[in-house]
C-alpha atoms as a PDB file:
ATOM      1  CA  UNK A   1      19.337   2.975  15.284  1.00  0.00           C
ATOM      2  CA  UNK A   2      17.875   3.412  18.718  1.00  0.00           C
ATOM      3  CA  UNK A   3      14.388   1.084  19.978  1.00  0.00           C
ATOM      4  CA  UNK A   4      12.462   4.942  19.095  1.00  0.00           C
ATOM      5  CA  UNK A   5      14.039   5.502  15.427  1.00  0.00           C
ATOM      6  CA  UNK A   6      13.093   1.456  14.516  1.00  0.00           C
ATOM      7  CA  UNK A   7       9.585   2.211  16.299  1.00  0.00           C
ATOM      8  CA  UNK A   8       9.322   5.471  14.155  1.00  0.00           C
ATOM      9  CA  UNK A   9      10.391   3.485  10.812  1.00  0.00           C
ATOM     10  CA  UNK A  10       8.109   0.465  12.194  1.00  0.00           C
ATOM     11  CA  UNK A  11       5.022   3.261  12.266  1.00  0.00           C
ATOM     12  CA  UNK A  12       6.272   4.254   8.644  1.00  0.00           C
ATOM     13  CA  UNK A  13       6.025   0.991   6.933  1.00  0.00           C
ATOM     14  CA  UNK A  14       2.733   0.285   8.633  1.00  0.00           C
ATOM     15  CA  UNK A  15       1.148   3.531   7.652  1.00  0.00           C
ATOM     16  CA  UNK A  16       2.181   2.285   4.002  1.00  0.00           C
ATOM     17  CA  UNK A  17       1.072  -0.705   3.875  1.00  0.00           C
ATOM     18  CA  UNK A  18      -2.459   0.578   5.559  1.00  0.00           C
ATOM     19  CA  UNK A  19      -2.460   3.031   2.385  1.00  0.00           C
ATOM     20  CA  UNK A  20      -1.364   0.259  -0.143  1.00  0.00           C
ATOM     21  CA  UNK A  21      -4.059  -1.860   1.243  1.00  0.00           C
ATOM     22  CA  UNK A  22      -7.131   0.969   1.427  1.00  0.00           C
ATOM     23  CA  UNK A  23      -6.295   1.976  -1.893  1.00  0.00           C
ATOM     24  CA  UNK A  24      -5.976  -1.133  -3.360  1.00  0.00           C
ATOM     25  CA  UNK A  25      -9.174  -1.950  -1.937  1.00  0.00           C
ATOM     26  CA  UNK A  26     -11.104   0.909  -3.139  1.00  0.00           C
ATOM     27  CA  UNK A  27      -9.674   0.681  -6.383  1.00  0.00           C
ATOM     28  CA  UNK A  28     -11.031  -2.493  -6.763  1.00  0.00           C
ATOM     29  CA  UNK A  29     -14.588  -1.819  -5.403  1.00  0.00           C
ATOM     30  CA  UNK A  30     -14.570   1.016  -7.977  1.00  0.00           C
ATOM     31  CA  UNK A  31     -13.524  -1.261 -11.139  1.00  0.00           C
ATOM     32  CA  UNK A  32     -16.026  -3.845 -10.274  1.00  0.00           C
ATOM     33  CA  UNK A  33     -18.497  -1.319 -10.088  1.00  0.00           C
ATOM     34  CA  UNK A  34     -17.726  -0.350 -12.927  1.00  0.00           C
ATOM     35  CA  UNK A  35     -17.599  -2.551 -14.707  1.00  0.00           C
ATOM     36  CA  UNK A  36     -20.888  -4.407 -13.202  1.00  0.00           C
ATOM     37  CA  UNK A  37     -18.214  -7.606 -12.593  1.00  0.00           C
ATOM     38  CA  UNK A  38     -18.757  -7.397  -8.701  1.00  0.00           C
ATOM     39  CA  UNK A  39     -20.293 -10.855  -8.310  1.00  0.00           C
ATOM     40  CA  UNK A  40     -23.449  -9.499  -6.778  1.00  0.00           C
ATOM     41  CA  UNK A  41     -24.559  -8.214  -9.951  1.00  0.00           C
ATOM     42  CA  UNK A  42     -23.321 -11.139 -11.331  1.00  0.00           C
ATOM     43  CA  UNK A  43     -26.194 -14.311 -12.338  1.00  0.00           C
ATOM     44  CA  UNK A  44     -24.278 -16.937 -12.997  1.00  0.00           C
ATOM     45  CA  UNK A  45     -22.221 -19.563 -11.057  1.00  0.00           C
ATOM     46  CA  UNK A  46     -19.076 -18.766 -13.295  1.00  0.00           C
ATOM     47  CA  UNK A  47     -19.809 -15.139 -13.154  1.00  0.00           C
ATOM     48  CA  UNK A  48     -19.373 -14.896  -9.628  1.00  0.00           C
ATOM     49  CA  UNK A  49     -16.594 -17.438  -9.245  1.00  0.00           C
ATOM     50  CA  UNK A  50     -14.678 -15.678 -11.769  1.00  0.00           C
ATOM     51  CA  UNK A  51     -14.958 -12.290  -9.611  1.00  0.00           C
ATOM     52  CA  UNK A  52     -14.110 -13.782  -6.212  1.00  0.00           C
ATOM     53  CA  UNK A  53     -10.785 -15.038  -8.015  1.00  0.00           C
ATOM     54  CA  UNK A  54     -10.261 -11.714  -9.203  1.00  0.00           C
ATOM     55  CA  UNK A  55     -10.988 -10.665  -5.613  1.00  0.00           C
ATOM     56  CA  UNK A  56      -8.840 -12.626  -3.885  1.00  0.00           C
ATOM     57  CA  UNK A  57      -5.631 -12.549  -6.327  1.00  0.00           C
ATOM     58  CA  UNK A  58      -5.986  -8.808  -5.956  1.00  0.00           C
ATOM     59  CA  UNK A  59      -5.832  -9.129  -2.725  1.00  0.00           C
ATOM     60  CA  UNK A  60      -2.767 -11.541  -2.524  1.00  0.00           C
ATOM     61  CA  UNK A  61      -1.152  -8.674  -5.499  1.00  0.00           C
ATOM     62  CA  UNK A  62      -1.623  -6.297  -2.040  1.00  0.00           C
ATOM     63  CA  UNK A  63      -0.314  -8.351  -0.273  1.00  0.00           C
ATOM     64  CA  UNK A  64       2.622  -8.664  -1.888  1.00  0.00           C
ATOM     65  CA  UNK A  65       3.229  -5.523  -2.305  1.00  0.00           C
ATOM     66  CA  UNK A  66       3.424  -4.720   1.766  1.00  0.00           C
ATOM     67  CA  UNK A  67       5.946  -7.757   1.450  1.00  0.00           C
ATOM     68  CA  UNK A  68       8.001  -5.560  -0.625  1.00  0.00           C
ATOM     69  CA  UNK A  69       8.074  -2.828   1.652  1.00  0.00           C
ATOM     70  CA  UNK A  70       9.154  -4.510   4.433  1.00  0.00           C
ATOM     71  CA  UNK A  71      11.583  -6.609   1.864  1.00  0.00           C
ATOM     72  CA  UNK A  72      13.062  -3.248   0.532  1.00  0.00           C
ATOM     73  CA  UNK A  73      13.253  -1.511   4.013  1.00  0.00           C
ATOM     74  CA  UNK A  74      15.466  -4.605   5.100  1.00  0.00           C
ATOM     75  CA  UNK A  75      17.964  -4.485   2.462  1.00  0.00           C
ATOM     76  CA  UNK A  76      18.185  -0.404   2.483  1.00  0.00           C
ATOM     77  CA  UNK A  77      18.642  -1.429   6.367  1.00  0.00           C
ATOM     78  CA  UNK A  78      21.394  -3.812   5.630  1.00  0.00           C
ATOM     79  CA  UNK A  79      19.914  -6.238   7.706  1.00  0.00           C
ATOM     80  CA  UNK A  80      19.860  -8.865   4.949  1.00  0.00           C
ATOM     81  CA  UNK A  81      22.976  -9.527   2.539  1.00  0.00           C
ATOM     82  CA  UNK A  82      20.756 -11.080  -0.217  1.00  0.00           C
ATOM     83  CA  UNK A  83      17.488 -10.297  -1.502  1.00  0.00           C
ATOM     84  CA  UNK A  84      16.182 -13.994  -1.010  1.00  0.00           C
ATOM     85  CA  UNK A  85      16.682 -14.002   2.930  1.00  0.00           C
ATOM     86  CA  UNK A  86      15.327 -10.599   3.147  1.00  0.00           C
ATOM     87  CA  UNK A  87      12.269 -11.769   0.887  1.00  0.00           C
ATOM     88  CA  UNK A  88      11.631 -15.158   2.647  1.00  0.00           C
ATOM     89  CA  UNK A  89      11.928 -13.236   6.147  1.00  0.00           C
ATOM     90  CA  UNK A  90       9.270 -10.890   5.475  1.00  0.00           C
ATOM     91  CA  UNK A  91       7.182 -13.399   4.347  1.00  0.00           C
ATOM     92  CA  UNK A  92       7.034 -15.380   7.035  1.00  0.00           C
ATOM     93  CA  UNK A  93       7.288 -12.095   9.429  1.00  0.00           C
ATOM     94  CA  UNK A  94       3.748 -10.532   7.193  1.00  0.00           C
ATOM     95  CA  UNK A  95       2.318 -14.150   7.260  1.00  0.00           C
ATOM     96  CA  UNK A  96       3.202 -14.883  11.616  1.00  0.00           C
ATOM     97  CA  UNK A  97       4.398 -18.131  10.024  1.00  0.00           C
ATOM     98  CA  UNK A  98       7.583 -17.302  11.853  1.00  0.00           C
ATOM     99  CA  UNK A  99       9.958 -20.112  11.201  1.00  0.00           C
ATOM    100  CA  UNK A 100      12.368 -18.968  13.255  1.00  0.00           C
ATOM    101  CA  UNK A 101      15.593 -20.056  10.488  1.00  0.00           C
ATOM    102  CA  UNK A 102      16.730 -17.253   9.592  1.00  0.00           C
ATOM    103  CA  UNK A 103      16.386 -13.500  11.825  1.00  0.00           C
ATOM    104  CA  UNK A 104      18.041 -10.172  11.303  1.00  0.00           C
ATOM    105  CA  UNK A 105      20.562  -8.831  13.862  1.00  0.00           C
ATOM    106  CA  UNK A 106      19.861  -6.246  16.449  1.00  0.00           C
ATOM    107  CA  UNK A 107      18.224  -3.895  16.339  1.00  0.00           C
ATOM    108  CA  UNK A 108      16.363  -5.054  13.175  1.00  0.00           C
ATOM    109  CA  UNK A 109      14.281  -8.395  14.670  1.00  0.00           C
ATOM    110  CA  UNK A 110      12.117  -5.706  16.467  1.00  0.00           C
ATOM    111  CA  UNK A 111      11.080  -4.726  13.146  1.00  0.00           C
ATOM    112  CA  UNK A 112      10.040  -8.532  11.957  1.00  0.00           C
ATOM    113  CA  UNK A 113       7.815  -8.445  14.940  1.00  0.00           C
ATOM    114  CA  UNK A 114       6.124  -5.357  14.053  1.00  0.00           C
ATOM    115  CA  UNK A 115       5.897  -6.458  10.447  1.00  0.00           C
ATOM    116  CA  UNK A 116       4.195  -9.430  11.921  1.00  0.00           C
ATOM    117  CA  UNK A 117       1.847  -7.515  13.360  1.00  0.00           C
ATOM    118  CA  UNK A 118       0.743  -5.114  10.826  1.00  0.00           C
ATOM    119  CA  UNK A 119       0.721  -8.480   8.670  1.00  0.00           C
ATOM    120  CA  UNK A 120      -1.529  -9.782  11.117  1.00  0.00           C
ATOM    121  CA  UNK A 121      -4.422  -6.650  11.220  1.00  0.00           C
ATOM    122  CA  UNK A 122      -3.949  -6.251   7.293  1.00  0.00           C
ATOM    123  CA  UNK A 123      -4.866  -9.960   6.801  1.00  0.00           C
ATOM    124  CA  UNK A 124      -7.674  -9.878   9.307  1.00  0.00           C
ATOM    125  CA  UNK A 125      -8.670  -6.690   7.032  1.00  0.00           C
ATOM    126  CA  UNK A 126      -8.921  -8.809   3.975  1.00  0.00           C
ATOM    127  CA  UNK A 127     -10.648 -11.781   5.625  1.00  0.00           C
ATOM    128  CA  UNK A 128     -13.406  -9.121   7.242  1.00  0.00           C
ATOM    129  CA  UNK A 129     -13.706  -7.943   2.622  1.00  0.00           C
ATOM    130  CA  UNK A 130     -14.014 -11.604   1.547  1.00  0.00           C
ATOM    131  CA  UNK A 131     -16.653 -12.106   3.832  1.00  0.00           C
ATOM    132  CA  UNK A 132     -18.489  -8.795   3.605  1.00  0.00           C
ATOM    133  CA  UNK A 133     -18.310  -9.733  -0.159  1.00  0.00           C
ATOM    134  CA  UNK A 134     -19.618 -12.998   0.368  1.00  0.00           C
ATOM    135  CA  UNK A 135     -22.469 -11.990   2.353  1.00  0.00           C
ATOM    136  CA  UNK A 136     -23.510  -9.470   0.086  1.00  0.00           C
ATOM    137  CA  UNK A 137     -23.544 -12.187  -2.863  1.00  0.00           C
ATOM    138  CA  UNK A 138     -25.805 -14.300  -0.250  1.00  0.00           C
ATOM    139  CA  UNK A 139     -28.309 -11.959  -0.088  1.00  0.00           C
ATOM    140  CA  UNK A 140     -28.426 -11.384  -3.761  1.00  0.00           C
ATOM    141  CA  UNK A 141     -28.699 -14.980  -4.324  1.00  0.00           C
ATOM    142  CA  UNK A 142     -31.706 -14.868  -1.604  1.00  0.00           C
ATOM    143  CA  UNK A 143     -33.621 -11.861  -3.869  1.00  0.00           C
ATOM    144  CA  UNK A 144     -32.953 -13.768  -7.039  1.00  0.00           C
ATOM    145  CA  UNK A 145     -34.857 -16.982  -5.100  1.00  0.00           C
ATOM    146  CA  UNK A 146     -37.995 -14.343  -3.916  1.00  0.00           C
ATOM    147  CA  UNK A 147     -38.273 -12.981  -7.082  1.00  0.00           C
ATOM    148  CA  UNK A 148     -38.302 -16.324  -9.072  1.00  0.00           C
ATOM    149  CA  UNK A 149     -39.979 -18.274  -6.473  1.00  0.00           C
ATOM    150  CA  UNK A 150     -43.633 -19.369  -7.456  1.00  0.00           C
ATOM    151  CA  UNK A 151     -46.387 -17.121  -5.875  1.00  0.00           C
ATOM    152  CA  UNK A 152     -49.199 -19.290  -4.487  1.00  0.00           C
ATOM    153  CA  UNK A 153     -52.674 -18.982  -5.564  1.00  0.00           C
ATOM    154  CA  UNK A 154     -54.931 -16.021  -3.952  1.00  0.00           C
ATOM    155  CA  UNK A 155     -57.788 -18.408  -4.845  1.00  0.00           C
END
């Protein structure tokens, strides 16, 4: 395959894993709606603890599942003769941990780098949810304290 065809399948995978990862999201927005679990809604110390882990494993779930993608694409590619090496290489392509031990042939390492990338912007995507999340349980927190705070005397 020529540097355009690996491009093409690079633009491919990414657009997956950009779907994968939007609808995963929105999914989950729309269950802990819901359900009331989002941890805004939620009172308690435990309650909202318990959501943020549900959060965040989703999340990693996503995650995994772009691995896959990548993983698959590399063995229908043949650039990988077992399904450990093609696993461990996309996850430290997705991750930019990179360890540099183990790399496809030609043409295929192009495609590790561009995995790296879209691992890169779809990690910086979840990071930018976590904190949007934990912002919004913030100011929750801070109308909870208003609205229980004691009023002072108008005397």
């Amino acid at each position: 395959m020529d540097l355009i065809g690996i491009f093409a399948l690079a633009g491919v995978l990414a657009t997956l894993t950009c779907i994968i990862h939007l609808g995963g999201l929105v999914a989950l927005s729309a269950f802990m709606r819901r359900t009331r679990a989002h941890p805004a809604h939620l009172t308690t110390m435990i309650g909202q603890g318990a959501s943020i882990i549900v959060h965040v494993m989703t999340i990693f779930a996503l995650h995994s599942a772009q691995i896959w993608v990548y993983t698959i694409a590399f063995l229908v590619l043949g650039a990988f003769d077992t399904l450990n090496d093609a696993v461990y290489y996309s996850i430290s392509s997705f991750t930019t941990v990179g360890f540099g031990d183990l790399r496809p042939e030609e043409p295929w390492h192009m495609l590790g780098a561009i995995e790296s990338a879209n691992g890169f912007l779809l990690i910086g995507w979840s990071t930018a949810f976590l904190v949007s999340l934990s912002s919004r349980i913030r100011m929750f927190e801070a109308t909870l304290e208003e609205s229980t705070a004691p009023k002072p005397n108008d005397g």
